[in-house]
PDB file of N, CA and C in Angstrom:
ATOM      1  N   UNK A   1       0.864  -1.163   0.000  1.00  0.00           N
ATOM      2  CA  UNK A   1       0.000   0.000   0.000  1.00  0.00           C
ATOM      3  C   UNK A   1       0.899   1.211   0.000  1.00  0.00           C
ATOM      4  N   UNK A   2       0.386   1.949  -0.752  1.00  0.00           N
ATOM      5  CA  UNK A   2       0.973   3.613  -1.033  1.00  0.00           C
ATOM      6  C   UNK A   2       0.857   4.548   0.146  1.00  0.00           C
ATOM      7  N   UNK A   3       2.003   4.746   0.956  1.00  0.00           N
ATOM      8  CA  UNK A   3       0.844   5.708   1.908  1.00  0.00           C
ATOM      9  C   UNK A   3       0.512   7.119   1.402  1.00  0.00           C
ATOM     10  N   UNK A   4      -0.029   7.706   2.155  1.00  0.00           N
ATOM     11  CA  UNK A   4      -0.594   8.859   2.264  1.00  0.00           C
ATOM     12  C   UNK A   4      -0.290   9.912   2.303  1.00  0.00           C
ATOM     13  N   UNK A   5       0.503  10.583   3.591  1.00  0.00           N
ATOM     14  CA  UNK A   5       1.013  11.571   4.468  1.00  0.00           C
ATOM     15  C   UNK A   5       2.304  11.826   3.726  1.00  0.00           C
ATOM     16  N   UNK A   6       2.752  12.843   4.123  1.00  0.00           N
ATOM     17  CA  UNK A   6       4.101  13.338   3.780  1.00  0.00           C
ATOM     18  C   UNK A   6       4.248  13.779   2.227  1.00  0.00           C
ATOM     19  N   UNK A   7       5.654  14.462   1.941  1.00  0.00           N
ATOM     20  CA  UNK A   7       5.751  14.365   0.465  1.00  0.00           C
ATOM     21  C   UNK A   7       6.388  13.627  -0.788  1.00  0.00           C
ATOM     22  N   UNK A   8       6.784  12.500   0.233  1.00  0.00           N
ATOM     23  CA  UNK A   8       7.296  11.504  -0.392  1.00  0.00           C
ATOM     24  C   UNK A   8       6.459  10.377  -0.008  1.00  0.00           C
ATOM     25  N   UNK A   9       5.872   9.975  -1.323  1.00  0.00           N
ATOM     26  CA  UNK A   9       5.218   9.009  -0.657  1.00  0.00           C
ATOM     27  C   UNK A   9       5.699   6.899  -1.124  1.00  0.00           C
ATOM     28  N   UNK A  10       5.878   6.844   0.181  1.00  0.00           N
ATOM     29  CA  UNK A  10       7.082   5.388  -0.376  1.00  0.00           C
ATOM     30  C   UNK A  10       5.406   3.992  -0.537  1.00  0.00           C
ATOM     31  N   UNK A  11       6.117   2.991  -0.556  1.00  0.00           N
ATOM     32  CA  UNK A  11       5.170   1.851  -0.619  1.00  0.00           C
ATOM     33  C   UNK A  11       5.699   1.250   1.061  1.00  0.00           C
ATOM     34  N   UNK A  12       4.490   0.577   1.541  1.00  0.00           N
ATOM     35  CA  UNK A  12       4.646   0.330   2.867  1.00  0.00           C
ATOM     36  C   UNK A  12       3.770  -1.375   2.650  1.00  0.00           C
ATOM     37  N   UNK A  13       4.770  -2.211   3.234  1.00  0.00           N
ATOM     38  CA  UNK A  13       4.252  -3.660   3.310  1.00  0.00           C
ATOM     39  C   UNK A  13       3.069  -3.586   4.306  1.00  0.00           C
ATOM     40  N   UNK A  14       1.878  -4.201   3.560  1.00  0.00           N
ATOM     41  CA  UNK A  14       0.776  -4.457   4.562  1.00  0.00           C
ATOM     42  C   UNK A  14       0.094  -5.948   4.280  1.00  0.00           C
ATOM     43  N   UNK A  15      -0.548  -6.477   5.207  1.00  0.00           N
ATOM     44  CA  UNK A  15      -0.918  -7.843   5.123  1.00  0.00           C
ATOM     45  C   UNK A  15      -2.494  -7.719   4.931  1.00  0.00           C
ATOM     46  N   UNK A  16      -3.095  -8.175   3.952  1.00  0.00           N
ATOM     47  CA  UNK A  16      -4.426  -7.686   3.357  1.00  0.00           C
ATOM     48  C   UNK A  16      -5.672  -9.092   3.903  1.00  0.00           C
ATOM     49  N   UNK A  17      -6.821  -9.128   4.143  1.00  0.00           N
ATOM     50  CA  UNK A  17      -8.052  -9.600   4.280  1.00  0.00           C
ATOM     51  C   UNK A  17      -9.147  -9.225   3.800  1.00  0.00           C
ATOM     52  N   UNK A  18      -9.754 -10.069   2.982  1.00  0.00           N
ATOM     53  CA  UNK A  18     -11.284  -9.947   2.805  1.00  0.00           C
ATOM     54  C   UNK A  18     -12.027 -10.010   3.630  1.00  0.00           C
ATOM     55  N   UNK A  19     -12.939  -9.914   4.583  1.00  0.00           N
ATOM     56  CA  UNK A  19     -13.560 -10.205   5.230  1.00  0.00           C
ATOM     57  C   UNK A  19     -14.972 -10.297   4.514  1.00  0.00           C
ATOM     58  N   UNK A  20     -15.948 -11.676   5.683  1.00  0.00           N
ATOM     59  CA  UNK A  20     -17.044 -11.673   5.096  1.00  0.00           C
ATOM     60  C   UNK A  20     -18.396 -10.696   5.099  1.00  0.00           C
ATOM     61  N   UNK A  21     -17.193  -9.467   5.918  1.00  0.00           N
ATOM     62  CA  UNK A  21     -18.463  -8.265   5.865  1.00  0.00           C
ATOM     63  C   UNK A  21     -17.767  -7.426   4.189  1.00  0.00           C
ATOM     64  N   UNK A  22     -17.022  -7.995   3.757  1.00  0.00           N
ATOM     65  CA  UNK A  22     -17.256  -7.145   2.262  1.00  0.00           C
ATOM     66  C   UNK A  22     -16.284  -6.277   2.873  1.00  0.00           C
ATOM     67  N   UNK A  23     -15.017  -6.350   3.900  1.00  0.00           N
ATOM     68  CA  UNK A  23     -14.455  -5.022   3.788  1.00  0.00           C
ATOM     69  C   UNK A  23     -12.980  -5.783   3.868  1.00  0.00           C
ATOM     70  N   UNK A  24     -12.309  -5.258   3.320  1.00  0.00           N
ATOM     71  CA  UNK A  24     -10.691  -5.387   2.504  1.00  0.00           C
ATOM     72  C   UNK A  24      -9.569  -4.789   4.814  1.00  0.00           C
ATOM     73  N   UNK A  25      -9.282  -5.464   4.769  1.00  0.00           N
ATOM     74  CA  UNK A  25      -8.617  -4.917   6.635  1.00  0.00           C
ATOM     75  C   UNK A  25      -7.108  -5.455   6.058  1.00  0.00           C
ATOM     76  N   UNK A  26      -6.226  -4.519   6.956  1.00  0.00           N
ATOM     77  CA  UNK A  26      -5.398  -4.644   6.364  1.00  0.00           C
ATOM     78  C   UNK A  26      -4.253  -4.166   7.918  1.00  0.00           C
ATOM     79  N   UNK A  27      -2.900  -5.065   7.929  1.00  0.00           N
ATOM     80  CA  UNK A  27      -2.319  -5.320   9.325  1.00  0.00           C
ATOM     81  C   UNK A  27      -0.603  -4.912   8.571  1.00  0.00           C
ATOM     82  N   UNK A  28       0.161  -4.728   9.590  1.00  0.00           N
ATOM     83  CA  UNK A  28       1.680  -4.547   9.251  1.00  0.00           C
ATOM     84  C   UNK A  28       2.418  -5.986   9.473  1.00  0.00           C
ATOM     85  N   UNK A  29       1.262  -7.229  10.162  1.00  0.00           N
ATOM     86  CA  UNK A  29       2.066  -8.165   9.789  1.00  0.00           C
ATOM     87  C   UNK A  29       1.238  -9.339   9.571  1.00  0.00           C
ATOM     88  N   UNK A  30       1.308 -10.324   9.114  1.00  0.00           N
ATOM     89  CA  UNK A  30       0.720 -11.720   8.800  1.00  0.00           C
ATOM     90  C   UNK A  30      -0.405 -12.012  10.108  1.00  0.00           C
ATOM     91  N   UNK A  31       0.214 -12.230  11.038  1.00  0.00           N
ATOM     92  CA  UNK A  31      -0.324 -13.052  12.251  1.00  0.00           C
ATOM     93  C   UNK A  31      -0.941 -11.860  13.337  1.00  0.00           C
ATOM     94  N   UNK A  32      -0.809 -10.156  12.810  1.00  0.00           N
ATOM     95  CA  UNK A  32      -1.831  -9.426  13.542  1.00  0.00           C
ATOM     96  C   UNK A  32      -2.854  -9.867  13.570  1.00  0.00           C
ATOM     97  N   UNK A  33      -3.821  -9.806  14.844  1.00  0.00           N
ATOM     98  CA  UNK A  33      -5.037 -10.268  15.409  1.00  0.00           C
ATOM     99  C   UNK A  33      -5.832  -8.645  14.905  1.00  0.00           C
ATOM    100  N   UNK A  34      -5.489  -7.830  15.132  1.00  0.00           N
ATOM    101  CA  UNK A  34      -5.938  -6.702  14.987  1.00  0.00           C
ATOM    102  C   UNK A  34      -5.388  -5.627  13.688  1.00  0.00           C
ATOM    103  N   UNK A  35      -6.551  -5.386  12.974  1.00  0.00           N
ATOM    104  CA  UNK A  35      -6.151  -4.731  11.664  1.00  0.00           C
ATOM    105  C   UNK A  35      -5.765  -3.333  12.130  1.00  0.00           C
ATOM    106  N   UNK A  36      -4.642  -2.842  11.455  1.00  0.00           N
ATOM    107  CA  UNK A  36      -4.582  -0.924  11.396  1.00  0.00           C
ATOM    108  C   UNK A  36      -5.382  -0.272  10.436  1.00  0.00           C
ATOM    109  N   UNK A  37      -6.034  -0.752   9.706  1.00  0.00           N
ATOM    110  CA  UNK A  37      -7.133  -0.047   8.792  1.00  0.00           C
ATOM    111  C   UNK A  37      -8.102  -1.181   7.811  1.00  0.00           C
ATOM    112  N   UNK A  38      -8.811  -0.360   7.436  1.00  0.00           N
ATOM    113  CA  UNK A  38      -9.987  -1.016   6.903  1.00  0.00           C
ATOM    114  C   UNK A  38     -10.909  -0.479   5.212  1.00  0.00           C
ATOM    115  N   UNK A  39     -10.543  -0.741   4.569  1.00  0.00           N
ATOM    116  CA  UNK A  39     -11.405  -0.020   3.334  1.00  0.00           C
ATOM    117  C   UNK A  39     -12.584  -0.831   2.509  1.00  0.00           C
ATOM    118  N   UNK A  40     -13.560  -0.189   2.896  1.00  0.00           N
ATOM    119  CA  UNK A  40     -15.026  -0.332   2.496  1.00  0.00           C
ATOM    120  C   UNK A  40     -15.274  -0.708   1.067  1.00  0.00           C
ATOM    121  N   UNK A  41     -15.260  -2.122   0.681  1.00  0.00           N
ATOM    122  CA  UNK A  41     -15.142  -2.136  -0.744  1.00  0.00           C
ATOM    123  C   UNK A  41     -16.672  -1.826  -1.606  1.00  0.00           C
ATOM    124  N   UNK A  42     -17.371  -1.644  -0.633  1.00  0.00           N
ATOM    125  CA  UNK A  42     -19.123  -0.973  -0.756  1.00  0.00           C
ATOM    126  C   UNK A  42     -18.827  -0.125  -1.609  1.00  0.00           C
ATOM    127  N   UNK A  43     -19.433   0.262  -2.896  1.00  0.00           N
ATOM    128  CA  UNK A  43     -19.477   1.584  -3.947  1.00  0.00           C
ATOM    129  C   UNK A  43     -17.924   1.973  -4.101  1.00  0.00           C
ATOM    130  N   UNK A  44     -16.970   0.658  -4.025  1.00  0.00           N
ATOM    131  CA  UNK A  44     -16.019   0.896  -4.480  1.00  0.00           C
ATOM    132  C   UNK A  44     -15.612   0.923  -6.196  1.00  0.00           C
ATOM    133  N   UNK A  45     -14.242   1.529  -6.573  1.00  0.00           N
ATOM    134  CA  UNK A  45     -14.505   0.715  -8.063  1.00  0.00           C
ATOM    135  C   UNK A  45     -13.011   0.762  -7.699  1.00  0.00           C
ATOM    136  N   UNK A  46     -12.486  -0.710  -8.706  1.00  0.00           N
ATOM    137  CA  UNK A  46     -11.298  -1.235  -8.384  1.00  0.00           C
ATOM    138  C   UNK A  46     -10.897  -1.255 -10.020  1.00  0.00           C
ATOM    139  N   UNK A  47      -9.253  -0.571  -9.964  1.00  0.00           N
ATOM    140  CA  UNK A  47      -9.273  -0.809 -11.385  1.00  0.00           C
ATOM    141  C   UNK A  47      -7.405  -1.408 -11.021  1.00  0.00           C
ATOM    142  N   UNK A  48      -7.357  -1.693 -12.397  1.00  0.00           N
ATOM    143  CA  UNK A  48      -5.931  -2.502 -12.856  1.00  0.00           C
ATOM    144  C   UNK A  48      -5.854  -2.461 -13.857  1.00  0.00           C
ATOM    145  N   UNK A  49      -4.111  -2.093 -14.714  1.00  0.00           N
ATOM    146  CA  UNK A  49      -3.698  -2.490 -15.931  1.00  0.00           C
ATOM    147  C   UNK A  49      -3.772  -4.171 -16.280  1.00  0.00           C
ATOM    148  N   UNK A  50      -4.009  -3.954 -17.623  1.00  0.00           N
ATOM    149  CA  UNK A  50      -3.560  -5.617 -17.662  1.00  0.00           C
ATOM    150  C   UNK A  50      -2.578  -6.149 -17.217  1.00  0.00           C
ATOM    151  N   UNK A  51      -1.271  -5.950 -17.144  1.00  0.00           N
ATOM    152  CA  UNK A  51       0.246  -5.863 -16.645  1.00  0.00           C
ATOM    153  C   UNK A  51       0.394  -5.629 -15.904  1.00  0.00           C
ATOM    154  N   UNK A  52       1.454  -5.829 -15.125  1.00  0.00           N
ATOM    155  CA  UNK A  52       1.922  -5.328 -14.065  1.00  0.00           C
ATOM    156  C   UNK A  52       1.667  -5.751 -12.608  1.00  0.00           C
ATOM    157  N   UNK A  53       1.956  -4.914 -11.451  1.00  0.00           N
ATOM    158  CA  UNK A  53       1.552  -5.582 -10.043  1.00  0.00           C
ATOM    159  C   UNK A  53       0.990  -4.435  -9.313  1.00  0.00           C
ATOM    160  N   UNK A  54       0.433  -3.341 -10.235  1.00  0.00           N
ATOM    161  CA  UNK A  54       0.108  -2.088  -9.087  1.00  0.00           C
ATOM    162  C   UNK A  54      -1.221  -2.447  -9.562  1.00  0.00           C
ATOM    163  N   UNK A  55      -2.552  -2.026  -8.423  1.00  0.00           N
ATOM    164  CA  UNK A  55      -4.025  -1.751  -9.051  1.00  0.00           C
ATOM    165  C   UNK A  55      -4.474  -1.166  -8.221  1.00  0.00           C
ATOM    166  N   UNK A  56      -5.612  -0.309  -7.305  1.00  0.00           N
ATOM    167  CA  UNK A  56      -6.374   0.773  -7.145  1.00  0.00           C
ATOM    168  C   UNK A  56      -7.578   0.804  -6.399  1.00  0.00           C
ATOM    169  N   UNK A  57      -7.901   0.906  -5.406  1.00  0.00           N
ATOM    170  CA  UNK A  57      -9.539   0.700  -4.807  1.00  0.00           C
ATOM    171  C   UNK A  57      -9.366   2.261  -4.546  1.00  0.00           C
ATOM    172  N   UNK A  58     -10.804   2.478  -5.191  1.00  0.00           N
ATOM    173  CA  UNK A  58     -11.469   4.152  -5.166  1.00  0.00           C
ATOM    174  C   UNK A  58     -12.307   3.761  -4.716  1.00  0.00           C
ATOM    175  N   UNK A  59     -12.677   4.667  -3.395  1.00  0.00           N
ATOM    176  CA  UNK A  59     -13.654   4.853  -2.784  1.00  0.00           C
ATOM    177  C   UNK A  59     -14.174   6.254  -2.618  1.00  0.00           C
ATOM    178  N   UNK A  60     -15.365   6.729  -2.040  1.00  0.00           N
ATOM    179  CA  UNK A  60     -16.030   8.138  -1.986  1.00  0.00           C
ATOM    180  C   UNK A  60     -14.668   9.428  -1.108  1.00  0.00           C
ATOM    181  N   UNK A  61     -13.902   8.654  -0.364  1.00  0.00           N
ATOM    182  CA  UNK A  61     -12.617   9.121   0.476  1.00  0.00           C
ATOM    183  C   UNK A  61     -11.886   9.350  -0.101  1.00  0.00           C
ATOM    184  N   UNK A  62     -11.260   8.166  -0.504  1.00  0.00           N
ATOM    185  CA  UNK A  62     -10.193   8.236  -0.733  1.00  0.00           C
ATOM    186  C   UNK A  62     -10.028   7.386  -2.002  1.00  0.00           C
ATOM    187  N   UNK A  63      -8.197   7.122  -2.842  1.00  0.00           N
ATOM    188  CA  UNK A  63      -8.349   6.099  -3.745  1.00  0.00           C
ATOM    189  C   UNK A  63      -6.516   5.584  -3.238  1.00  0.00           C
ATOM    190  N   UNK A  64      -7.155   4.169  -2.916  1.00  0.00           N
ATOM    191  CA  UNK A  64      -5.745   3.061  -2.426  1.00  0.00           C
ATOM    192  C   UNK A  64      -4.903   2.615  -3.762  1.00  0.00           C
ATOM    193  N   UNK A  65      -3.496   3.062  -3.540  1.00  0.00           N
ATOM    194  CA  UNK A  65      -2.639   2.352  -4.154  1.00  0.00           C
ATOM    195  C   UNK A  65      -2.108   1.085  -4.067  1.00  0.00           C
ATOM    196  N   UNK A  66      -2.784   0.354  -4.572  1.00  0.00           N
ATOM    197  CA  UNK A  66      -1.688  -1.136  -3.835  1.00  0.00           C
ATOM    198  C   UNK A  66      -0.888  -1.747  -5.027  1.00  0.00           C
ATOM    199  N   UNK A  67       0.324  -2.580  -4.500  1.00  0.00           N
ATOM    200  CA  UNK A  67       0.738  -3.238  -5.318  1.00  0.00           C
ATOM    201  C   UNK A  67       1.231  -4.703  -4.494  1.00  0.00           C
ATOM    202  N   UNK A  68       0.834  -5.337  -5.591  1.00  0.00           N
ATOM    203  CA  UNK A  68       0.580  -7.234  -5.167  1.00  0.00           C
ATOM    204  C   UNK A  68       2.366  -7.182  -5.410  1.00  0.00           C
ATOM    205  N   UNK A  69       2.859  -8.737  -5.011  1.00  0.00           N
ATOM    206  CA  UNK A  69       4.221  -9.557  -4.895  1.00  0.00           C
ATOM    207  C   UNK A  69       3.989  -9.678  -6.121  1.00  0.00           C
ATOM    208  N   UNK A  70       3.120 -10.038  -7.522  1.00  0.00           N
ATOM    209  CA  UNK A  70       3.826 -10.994  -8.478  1.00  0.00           C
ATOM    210  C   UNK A  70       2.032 -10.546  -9.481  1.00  0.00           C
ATOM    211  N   UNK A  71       2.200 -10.940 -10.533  1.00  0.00           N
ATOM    212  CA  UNK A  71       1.080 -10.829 -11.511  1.00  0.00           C
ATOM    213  C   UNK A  71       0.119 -11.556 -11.152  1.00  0.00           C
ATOM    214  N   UNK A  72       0.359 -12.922 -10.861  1.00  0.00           N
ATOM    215  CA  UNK A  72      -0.457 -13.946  -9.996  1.00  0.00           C
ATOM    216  C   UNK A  72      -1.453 -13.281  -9.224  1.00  0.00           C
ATOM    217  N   UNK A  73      -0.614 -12.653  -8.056  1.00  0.00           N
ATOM    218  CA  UNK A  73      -1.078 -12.345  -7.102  1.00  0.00           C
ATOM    219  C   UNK A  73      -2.430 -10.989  -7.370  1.00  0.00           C
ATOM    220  N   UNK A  74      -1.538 -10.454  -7.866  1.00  0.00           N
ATOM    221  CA  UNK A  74      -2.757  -9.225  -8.412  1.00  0.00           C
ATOM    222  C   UNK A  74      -4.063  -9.074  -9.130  1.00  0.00           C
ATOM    223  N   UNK A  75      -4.026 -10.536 -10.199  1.00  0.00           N
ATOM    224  CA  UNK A  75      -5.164 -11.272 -10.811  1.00  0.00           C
ATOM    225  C   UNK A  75      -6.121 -11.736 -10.078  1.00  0.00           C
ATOM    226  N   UNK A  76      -5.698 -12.979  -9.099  1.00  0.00           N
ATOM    227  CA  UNK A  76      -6.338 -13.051  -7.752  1.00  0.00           C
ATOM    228  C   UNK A  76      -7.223 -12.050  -7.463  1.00  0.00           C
ATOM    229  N   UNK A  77      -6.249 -10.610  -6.754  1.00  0.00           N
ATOM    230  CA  UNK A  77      -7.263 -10.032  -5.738  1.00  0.00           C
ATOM    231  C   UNK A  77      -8.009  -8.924  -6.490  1.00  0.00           C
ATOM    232  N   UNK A  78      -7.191  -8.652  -7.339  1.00  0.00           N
ATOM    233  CA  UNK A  78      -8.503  -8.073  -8.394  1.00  0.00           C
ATOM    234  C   UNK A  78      -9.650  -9.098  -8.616  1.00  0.00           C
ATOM    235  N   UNK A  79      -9.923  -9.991  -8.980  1.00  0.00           N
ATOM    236  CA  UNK A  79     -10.842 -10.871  -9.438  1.00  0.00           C
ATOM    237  C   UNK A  79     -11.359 -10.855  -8.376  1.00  0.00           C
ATOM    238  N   UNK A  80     -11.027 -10.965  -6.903  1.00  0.00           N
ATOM    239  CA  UNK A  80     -11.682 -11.155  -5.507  1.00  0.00           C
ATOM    240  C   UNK A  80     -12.535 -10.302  -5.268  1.00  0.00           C
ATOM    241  N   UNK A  81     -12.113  -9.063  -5.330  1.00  0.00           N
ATOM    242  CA  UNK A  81     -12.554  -7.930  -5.064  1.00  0.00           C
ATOM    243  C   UNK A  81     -13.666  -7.703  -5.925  1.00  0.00           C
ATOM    244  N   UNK A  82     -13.443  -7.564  -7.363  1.00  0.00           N
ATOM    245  CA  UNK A  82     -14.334  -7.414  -8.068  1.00  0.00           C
ATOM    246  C   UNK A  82     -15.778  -8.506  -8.097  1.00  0.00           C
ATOM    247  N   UNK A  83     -15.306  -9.617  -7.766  1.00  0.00           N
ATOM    248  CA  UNK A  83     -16.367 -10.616  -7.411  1.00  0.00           C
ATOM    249  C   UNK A  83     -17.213 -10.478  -6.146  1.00  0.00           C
ATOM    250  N   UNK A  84     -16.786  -9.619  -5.313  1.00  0.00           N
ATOM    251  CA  UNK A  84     -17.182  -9.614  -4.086  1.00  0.00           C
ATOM    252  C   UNK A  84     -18.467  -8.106  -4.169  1.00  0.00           C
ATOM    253  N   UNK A  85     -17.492  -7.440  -5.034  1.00  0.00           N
ATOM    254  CA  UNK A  85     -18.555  -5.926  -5.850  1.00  0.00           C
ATOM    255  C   UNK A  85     -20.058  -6.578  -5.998  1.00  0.00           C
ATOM    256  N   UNK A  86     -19.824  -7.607  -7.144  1.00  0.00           N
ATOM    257  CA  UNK A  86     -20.362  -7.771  -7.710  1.00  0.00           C
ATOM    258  C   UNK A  86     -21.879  -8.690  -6.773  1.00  0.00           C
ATOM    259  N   UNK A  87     -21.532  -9.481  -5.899  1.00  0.00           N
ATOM    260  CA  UNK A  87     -22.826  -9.813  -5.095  1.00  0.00           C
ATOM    261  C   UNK A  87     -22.866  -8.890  -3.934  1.00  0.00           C
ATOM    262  N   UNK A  88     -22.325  -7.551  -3.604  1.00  0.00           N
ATOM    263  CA  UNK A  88     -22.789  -6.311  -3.314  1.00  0.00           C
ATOM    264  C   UNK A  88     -24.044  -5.687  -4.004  1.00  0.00           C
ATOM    265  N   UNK A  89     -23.769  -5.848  -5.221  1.00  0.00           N
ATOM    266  CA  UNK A  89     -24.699  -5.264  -6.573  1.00  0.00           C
ATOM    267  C   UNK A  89     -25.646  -6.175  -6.492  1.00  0.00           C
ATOM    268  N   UNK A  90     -25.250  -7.448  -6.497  1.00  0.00           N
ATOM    269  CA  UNK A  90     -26.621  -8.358  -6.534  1.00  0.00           C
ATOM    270  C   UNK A  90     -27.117  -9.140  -5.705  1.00  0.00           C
ATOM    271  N   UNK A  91     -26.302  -9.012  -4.766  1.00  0.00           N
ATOM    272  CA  UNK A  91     -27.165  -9.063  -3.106  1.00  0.00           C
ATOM    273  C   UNK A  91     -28.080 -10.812  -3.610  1.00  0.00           C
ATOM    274  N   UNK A  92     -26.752 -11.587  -4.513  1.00  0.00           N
ATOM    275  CA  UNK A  92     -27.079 -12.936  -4.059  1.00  0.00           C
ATOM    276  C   UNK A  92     -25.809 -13.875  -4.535  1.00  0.00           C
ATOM    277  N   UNK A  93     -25.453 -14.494  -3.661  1.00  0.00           N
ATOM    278  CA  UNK A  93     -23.604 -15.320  -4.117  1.00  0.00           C
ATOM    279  C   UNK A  93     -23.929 -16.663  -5.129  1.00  0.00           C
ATOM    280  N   UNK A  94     -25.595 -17.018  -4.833  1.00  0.00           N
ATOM    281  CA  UNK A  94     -25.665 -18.418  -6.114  1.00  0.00           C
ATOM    282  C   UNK A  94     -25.238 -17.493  -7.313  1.00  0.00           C
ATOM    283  N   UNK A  95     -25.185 -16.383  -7.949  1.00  0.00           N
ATOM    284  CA  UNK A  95     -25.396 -15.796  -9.511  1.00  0.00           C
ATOM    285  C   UNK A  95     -24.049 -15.572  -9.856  1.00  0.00           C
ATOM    286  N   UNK A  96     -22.995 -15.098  -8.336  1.00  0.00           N
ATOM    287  CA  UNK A  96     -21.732 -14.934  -8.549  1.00  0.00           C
ATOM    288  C   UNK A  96     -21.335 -16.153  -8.877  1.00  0.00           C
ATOM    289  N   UNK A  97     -21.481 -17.019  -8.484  1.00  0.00           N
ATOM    290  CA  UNK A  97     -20.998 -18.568  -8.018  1.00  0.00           C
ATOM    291  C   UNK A  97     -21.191 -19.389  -9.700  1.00  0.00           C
ATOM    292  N   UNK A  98     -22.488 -19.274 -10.047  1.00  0.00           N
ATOM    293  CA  UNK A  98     -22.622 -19.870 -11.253  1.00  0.00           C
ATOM    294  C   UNK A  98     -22.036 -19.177 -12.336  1.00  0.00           C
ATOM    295  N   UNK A  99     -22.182 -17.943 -12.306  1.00  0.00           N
ATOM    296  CA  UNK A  99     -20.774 -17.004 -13.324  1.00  0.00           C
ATOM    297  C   UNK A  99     -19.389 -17.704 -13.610  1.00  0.00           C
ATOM    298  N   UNK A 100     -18.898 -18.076 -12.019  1.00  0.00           N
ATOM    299  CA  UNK A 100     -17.577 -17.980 -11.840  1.00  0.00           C
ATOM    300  C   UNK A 100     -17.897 -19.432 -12.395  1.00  0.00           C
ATOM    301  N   UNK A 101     -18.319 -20.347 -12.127  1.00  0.00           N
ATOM    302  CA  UNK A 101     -18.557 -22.144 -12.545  1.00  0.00           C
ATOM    303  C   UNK A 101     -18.386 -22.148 -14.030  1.00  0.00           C
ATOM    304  N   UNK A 102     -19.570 -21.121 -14.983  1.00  0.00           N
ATOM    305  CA  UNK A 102     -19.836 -21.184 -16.157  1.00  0.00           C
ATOM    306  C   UNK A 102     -18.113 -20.699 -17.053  1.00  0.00           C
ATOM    307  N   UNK A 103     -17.603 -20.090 -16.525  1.00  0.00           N
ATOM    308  CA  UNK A 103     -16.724 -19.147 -17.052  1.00  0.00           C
ATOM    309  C   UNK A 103     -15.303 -20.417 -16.949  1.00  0.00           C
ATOM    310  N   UNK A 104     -15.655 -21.269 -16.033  1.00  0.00           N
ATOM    311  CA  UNK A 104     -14.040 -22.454 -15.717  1.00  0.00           C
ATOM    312  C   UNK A 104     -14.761 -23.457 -16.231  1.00  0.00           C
ATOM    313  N   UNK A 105     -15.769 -24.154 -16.806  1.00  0.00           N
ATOM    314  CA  UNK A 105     -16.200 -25.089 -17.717  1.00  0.00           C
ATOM    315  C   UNK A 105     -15.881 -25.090 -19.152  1.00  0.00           C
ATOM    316  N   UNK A 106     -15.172 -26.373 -19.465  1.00  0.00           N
ATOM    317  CA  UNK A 106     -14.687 -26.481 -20.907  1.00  0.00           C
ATOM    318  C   UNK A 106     -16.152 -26.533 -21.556  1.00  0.00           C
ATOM    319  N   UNK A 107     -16.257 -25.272 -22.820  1.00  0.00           N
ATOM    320  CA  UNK A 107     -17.649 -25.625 -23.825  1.00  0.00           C
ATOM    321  C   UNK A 107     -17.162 -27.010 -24.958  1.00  0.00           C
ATOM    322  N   UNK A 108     -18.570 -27.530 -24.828  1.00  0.00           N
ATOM    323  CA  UNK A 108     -18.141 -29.026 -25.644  1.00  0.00           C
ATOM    324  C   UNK A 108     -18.783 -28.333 -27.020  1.00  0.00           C
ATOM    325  N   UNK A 109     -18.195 -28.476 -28.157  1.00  0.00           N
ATOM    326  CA  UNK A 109     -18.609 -27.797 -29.212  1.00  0.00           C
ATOM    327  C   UNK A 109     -18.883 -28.870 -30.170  1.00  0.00           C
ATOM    328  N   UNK A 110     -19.680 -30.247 -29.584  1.00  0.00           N
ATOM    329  CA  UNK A 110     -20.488 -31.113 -30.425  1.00  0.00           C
ATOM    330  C   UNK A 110     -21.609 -30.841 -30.224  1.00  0.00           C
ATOM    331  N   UNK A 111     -22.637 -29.718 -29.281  1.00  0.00           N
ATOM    332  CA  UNK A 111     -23.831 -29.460 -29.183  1.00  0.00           C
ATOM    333  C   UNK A 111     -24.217 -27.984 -30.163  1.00  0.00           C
TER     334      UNK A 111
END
């Protein structure tokens, strides 16, 4: 995460969570019990280059810089995040769920 304050602003290691209230908490180390902050992924919009390891949660506040360990990693929590938007919006996880099913099923193209 990018911080904030000052006029230099460096990247600062933080240890990230979804939680199942829909909010992104976030600690200075792995095995904190207790988060130092919290961002509301509610009426968020999350964006990312195709490339790369940096991507973005904008919220009505503020807008988070983060950058993932590896491309992997950033695909992941973009996809997380954005999946998590998304039964925000539709306020039901069977529609996310069968999306995500339909989308990892090989189409048999003898029908």
């Amino acid at each position: 995460k990018k911080g904030e304050k000052g006029l230099v602003k460096r990247w600062k290691k933080r240890f990230f969570r979804l939680t199942e209230q829909f909010e992104l908490t976030y600690s200075d180390t792995a095995t904190s019990p207790t988060p130092i902050g919290t961002i509301s992924i509610r009426n968020s919009t999350v964006r990312s280059p195709d490339t790369g390891l940096d991507f973005q949660i904008t919220t009505k506040d503020r807008t988070y810089f983060l950058q993932a360990l590896s491309e992997a990693d950033r695909l992941r929590w973009t996809s997380a995040l954005l999946y998590a938007r998304k039964y925000l919006d539709n306020c039901g996880v069977d529609s996310v769920i069968r999306e995500f099913v339909d989308e990892e099923e090989p189409q048999d193209s003898t029908h």
